[in-house]
N, C-alpha and C. Protein backbone atom coordinates (compact mmCIF):
# COMPACT_ATOMS: atom_id res chain seq x y z
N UNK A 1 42.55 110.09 71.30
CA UNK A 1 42.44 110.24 69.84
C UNK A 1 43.64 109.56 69.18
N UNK A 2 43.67 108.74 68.09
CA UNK A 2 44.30 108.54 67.35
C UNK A 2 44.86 109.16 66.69
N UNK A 3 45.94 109.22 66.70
CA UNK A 3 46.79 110.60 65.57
C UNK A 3 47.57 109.50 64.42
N UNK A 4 47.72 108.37 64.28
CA UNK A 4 48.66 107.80 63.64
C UNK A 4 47.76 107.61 62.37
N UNK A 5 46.41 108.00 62.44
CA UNK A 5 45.79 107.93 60.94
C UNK A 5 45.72 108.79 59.87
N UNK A 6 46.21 109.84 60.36
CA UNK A 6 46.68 110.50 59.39
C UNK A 6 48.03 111.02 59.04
N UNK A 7 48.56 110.19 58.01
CA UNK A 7 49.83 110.46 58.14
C UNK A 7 50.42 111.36 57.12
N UNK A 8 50.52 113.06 57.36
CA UNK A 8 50.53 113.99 56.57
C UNK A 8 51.99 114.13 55.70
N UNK A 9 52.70 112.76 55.32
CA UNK A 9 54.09 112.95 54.99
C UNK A 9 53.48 112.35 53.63
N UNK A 10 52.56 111.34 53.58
CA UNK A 10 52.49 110.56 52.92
C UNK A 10 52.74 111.40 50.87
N UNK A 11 53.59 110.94 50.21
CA UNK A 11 54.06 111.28 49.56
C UNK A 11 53.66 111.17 48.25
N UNK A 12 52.31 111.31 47.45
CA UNK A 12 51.23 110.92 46.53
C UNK A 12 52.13 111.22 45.04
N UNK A 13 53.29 111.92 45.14
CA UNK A 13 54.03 111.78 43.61
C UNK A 13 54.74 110.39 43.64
N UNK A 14 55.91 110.27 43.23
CA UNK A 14 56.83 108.81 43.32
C UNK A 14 56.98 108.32 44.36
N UNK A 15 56.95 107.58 44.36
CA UNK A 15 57.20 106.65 45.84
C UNK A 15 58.84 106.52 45.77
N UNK A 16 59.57 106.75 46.64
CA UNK A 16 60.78 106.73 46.75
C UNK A 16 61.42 105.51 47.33
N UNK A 17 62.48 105.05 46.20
CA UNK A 17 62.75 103.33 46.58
C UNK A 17 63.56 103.69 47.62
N UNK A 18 64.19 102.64 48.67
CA UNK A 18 65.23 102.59 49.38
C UNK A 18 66.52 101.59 48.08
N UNK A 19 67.51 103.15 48.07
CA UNK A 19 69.03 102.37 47.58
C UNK A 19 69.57 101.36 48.11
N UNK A 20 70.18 100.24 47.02
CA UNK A 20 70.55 99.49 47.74
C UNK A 20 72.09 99.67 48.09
N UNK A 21 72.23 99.23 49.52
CA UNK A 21 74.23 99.75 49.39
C UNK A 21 75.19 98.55 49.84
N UNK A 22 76.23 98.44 49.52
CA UNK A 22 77.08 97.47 49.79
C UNK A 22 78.00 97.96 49.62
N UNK A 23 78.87 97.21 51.58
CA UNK A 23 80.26 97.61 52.11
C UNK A 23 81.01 96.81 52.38
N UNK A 24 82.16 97.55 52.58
CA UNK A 24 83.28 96.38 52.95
C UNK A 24 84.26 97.69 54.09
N UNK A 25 85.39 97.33 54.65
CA UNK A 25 86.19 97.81 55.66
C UNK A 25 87.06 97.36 55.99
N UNK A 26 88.07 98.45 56.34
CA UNK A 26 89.37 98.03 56.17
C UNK A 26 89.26 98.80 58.35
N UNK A 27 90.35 98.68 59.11
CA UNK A 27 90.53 98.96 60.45
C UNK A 27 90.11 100.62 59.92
N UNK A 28 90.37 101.33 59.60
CA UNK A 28 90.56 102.61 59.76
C UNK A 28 89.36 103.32 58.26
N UNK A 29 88.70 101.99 57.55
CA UNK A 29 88.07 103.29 57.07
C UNK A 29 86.96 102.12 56.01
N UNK A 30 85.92 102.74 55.86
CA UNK A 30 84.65 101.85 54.99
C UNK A 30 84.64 102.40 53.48
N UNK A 31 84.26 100.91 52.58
CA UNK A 31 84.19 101.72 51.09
C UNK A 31 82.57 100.88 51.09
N UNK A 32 81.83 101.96 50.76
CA UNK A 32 80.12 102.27 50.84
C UNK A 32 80.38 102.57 49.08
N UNK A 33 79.10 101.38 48.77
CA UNK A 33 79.07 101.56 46.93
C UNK A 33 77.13 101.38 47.19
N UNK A 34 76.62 102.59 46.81
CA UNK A 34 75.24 102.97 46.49
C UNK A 34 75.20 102.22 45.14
N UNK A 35 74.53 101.11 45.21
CA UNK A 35 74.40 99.93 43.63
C UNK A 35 73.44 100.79 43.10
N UNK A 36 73.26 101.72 42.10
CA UNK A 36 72.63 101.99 41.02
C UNK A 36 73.14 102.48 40.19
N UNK A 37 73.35 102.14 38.84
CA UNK A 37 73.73 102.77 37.80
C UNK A 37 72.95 104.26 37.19
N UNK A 38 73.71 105.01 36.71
CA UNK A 38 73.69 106.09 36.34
C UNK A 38 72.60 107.21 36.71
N UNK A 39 73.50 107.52 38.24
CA UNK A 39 72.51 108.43 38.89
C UNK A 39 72.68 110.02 38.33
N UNK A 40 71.44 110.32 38.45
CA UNK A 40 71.35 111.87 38.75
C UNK A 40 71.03 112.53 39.65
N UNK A 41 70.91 113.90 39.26
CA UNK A 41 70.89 114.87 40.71
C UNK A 41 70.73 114.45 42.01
N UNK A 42 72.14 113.85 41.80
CA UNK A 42 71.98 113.17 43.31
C UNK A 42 72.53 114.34 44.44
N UNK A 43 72.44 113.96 45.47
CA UNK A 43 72.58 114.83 46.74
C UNK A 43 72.96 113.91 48.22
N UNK A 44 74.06 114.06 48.43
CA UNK A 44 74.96 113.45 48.93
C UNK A 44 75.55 114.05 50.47
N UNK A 45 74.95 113.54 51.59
CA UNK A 45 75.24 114.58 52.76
C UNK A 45 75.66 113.55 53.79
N UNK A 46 77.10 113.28 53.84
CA UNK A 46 77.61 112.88 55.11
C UNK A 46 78.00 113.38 56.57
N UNK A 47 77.90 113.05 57.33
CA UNK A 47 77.91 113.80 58.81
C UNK A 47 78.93 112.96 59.27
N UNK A 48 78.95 113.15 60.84
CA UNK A 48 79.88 112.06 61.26
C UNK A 48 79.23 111.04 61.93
N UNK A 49 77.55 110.97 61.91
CA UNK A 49 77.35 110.03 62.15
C UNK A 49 76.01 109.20 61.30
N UNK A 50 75.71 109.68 60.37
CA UNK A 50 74.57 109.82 59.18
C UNK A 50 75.29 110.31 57.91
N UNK A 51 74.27 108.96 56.69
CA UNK A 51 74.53 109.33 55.90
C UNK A 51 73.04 109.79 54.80
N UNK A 52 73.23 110.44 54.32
CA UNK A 52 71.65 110.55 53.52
C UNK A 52 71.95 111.30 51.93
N UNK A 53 71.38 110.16 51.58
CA UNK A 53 71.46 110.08 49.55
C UNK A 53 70.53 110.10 49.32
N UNK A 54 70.24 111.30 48.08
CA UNK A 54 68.80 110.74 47.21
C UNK A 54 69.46 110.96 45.78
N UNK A 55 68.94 110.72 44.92
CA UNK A 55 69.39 110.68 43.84
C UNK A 55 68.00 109.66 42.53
N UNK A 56 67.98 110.01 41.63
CA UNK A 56 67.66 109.03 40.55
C UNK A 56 68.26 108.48 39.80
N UNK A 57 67.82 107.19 39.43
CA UNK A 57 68.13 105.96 38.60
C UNK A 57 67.12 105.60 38.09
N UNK A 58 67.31 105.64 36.43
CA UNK A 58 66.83 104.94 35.43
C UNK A 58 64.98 105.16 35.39
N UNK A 59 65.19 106.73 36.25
CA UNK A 59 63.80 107.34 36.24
C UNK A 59 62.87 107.06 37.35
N UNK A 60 63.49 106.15 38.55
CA UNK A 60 63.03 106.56 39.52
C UNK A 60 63.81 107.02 41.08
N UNK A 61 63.18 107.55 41.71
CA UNK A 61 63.54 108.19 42.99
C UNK A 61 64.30 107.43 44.08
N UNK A 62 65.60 107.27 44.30
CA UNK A 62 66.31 106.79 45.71
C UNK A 62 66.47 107.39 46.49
N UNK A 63 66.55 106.82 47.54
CA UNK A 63 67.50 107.74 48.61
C UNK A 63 67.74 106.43 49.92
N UNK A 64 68.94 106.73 50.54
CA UNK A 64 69.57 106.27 51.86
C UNK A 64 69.16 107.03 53.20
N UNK A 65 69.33 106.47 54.15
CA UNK A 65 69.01 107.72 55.23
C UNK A 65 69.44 106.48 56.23
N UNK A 66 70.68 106.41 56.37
CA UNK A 66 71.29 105.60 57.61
C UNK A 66 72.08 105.90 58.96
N UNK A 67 72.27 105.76 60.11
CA UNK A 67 72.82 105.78 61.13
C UNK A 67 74.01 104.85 61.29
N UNK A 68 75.24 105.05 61.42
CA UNK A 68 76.55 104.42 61.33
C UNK A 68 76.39 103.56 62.57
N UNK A 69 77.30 102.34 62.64
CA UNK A 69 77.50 101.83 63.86
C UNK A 69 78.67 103.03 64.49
N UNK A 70 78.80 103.55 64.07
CA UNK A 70 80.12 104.06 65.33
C UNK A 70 80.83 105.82 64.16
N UNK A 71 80.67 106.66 64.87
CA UNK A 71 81.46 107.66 64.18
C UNK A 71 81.94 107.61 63.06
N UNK A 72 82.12 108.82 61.91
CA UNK A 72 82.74 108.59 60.81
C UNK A 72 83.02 109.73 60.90
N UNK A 73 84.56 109.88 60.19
CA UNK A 73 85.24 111.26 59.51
C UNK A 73 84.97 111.81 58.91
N UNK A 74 83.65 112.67 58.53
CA UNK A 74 83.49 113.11 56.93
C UNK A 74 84.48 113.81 56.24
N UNK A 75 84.58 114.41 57.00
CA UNK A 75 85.64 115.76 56.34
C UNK A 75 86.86 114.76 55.69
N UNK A 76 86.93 113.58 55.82
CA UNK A 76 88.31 112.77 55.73
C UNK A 76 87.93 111.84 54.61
N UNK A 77 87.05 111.94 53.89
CA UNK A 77 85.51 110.56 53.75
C UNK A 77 85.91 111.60 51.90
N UNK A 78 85.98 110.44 50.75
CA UNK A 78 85.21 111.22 49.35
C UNK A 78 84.61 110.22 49.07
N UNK A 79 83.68 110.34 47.85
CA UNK A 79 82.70 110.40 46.82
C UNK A 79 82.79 110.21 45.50
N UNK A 80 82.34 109.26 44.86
CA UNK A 80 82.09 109.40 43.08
C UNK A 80 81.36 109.28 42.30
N UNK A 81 80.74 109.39 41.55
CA UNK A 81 79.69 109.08 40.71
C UNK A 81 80.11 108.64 39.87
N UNK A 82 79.80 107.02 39.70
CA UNK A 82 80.18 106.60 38.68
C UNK A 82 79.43 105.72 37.77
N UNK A 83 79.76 105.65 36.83
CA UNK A 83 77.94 104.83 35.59
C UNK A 83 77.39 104.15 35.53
N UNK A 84 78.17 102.96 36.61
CA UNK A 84 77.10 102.26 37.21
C UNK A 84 77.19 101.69 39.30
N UNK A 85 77.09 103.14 39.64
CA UNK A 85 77.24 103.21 41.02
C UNK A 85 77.84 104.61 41.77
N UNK A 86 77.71 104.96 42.77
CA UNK A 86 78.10 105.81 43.32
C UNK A 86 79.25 105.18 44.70
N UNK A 87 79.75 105.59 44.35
CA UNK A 87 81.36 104.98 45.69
C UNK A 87 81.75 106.05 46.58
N UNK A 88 82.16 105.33 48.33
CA UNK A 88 82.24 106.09 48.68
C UNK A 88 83.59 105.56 49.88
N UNK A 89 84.82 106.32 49.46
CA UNK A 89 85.50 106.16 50.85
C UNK A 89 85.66 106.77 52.29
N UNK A 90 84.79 106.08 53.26
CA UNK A 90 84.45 106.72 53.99
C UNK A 90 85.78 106.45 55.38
N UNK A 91 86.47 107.66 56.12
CA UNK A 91 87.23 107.36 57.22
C UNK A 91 86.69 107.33 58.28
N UNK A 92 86.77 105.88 58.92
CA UNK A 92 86.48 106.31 60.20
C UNK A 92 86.91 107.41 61.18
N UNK A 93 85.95 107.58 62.11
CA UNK A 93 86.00 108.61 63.24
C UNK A 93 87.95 107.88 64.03
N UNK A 94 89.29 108.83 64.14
CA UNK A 94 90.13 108.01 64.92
C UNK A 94 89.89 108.16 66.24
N UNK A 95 90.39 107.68 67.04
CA UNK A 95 90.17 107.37 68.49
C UNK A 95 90.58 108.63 69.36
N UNK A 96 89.85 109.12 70.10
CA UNK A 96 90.10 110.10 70.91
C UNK A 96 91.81 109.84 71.55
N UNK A 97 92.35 110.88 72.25
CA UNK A 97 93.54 111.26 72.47
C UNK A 97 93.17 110.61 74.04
N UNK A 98 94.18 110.07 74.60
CA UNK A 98 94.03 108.97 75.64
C UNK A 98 93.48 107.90 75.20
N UNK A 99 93.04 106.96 74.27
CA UNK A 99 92.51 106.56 74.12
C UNK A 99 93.36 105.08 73.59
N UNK A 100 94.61 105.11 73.41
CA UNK A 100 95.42 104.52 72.72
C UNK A 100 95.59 103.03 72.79
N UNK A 101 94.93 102.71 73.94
CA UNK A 101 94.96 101.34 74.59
C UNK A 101 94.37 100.47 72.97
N UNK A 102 93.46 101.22 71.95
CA UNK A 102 92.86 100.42 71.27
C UNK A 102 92.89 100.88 69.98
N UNK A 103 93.95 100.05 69.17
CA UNK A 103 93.19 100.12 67.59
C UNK A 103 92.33 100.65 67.25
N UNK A 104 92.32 101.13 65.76
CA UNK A 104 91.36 101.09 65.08
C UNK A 104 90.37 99.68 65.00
N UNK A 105 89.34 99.41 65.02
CA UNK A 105 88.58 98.55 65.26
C UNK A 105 87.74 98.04 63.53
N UNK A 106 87.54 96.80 63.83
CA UNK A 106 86.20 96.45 62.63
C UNK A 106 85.17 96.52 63.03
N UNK A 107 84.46 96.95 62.15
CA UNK A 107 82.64 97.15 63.20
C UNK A 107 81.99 95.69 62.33
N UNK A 108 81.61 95.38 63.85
CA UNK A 108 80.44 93.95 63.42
C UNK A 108 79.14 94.15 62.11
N UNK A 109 79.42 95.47 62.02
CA UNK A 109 77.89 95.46 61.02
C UNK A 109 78.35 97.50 60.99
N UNK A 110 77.92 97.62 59.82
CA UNK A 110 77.27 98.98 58.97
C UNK A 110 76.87 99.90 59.92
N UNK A 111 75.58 99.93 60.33
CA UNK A 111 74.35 100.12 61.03
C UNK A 111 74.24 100.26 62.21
N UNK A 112 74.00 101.32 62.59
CA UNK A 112 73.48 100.76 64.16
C UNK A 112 72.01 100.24 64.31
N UNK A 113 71.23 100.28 63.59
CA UNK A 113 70.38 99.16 63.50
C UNK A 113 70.49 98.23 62.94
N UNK A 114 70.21 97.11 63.89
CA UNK A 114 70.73 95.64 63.28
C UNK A 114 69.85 95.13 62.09
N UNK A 115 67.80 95.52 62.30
CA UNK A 115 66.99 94.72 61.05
C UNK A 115 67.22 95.76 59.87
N UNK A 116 67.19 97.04 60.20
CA UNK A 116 67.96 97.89 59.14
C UNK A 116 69.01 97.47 57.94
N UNK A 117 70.08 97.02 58.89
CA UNK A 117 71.32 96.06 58.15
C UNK A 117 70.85 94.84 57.05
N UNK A 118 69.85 94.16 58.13
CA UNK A 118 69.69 92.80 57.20
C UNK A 118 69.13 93.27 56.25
N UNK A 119 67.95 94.32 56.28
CA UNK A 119 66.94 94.34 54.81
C UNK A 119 67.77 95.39 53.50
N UNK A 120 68.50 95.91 54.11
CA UNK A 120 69.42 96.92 53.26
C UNK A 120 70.12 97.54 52.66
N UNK A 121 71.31 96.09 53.64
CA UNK A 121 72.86 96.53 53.54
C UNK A 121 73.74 95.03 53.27
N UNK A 122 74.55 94.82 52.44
CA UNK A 122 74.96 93.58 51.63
C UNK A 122 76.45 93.53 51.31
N UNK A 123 77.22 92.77 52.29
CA UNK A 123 78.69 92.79 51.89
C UNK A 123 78.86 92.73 51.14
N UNK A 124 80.24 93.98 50.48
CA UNK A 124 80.78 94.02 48.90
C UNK A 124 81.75 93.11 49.04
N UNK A 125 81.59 91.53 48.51
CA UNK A 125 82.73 90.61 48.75
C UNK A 125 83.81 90.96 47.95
N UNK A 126 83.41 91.76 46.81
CA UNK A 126 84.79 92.21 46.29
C UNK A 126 85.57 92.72 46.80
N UNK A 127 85.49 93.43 47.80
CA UNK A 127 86.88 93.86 48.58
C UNK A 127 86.58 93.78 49.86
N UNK A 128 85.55 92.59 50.27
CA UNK A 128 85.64 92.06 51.72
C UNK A 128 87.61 91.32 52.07
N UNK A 129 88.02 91.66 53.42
CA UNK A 129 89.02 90.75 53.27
C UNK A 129 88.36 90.68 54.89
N UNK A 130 89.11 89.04 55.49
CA UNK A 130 88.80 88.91 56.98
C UNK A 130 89.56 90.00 57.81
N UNK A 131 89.28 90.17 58.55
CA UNK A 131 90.10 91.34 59.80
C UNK A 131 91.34 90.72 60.54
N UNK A 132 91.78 89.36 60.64
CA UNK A 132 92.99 88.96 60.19
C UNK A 132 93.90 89.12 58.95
N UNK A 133 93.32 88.96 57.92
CA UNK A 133 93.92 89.27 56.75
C UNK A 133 94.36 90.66 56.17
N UNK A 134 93.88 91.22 57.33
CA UNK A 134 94.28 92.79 56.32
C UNK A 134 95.78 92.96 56.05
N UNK A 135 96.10 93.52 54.73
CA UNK A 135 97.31 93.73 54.43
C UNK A 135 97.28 95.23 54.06
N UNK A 136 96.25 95.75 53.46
CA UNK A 136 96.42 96.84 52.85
C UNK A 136 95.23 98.00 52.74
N UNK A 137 94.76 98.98 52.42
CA UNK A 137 93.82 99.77 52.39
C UNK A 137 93.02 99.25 50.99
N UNK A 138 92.56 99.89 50.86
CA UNK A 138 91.18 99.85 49.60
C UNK A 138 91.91 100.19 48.65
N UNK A 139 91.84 100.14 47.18
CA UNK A 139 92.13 100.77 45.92
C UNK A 139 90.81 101.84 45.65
N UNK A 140 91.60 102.92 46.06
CA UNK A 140 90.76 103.66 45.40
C UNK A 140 91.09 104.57 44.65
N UNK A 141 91.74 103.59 43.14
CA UNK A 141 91.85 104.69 42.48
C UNK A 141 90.70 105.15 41.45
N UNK A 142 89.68 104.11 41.74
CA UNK A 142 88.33 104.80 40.84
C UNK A 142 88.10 106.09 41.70
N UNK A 143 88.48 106.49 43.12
CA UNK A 143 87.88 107.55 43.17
C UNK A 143 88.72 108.56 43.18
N UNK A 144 90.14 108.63 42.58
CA UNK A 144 90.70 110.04 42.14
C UNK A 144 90.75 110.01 41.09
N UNK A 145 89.89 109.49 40.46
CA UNK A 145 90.13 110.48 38.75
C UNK A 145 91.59 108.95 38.21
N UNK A 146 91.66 107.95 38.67
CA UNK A 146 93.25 107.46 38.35
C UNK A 146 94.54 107.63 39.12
N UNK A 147 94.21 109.16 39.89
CA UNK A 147 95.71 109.32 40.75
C UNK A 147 95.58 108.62 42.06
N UNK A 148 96.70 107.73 42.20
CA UNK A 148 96.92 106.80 42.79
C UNK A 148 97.94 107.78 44.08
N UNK A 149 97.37 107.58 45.50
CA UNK A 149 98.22 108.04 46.64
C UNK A 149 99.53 108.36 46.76
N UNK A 150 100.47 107.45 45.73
CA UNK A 150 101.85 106.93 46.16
C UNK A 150 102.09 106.01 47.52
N UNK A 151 100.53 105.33 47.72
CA UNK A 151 101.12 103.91 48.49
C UNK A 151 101.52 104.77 50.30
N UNK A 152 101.10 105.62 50.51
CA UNK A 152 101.31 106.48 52.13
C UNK A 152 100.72 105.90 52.78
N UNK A 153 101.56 105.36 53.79
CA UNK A 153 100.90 104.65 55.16
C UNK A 153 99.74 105.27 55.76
N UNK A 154 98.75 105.94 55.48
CA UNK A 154 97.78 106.30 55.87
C UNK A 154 98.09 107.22 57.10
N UNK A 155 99.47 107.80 56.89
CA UNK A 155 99.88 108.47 57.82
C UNK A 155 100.20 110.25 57.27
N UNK A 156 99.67 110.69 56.03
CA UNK A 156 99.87 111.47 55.27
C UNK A 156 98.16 112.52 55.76
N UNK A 157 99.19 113.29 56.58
CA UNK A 157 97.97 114.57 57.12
C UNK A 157 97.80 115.79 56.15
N UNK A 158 97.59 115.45 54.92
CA UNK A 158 97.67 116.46 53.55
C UNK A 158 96.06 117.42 54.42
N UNK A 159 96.40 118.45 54.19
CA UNK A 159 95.03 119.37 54.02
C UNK A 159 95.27 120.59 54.92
């Protein structure tokens, strides 16, 4: 018997778009910008290895539902809503204890699915830099409200 013909999810109110998102990364941590302007009731659930957004824009239905290439920190990871986009600094997962032989790493891609990536996911060249070039972390002071770190080597275990 065929079971794949009836497919009881199928969703007969809005059809729910896939968000579009665009990243960039620094060794130790990803800034994820959900491109839609002025979302609502959005709902925002990071794990450490999934991320899943739904939210509306401009009256219709989004949502994300992705698999990381490689661990993420949530607990270490914020969030913003902002009027035209939702931002997100996400920390990577750090390297297990013995583990020291290796840097923090750049991940080749977003995703652990690779056709996932292509149809979905779109370098933010604005704060792409090459992985030779890194000098510095992300600005993120859109996501404190303006308060700016004081410039801490990313070595500041606040919490």
């Amino acid at each position: 018997v065929d079971q794949n013909c009836h497919n009881t999810n199928t969703n007969t109110m809005a059809k729910v778009n896939t968000a579009p998102i665009k990243w960039a990364q620094r060794s130790d941590s990803l800034y994820i910008t959900i491109a839609l302007p002025d979302v609502k009731d959005e709902s925002i659930n990071l794990e450490n290895q999934t991320l899943k957004f739904k939210g509306k824009s401009e009256g219709k239905d989004y949502e994300v539902d992705i698999v990381f290439f490689k661990s993420v920190d949530a607990e270490g990871s914020t969030y913003k809503v902002l009027p035209r986009s939702v931002q997100m600094h996400v920390m990577k997962a750090s390297k297990k204890d013995g583990d020291d032989d290796e840097e923090e790493e750049f991940w080749p891609r977003l995703l652990k699915d690779k056709a996932l990536e292509k149809n979905q996911v779109k370098v933010d060249w604005d704060r792409y830099v090459d992985e030779d070039e890194e000098e510095e972390g992300f600005d993120t002071s859109a996501l404190e409200g303006g308060m700016g770190m004081g410039g801490m080597g990313g070595m500041g275990g606040i919490g």
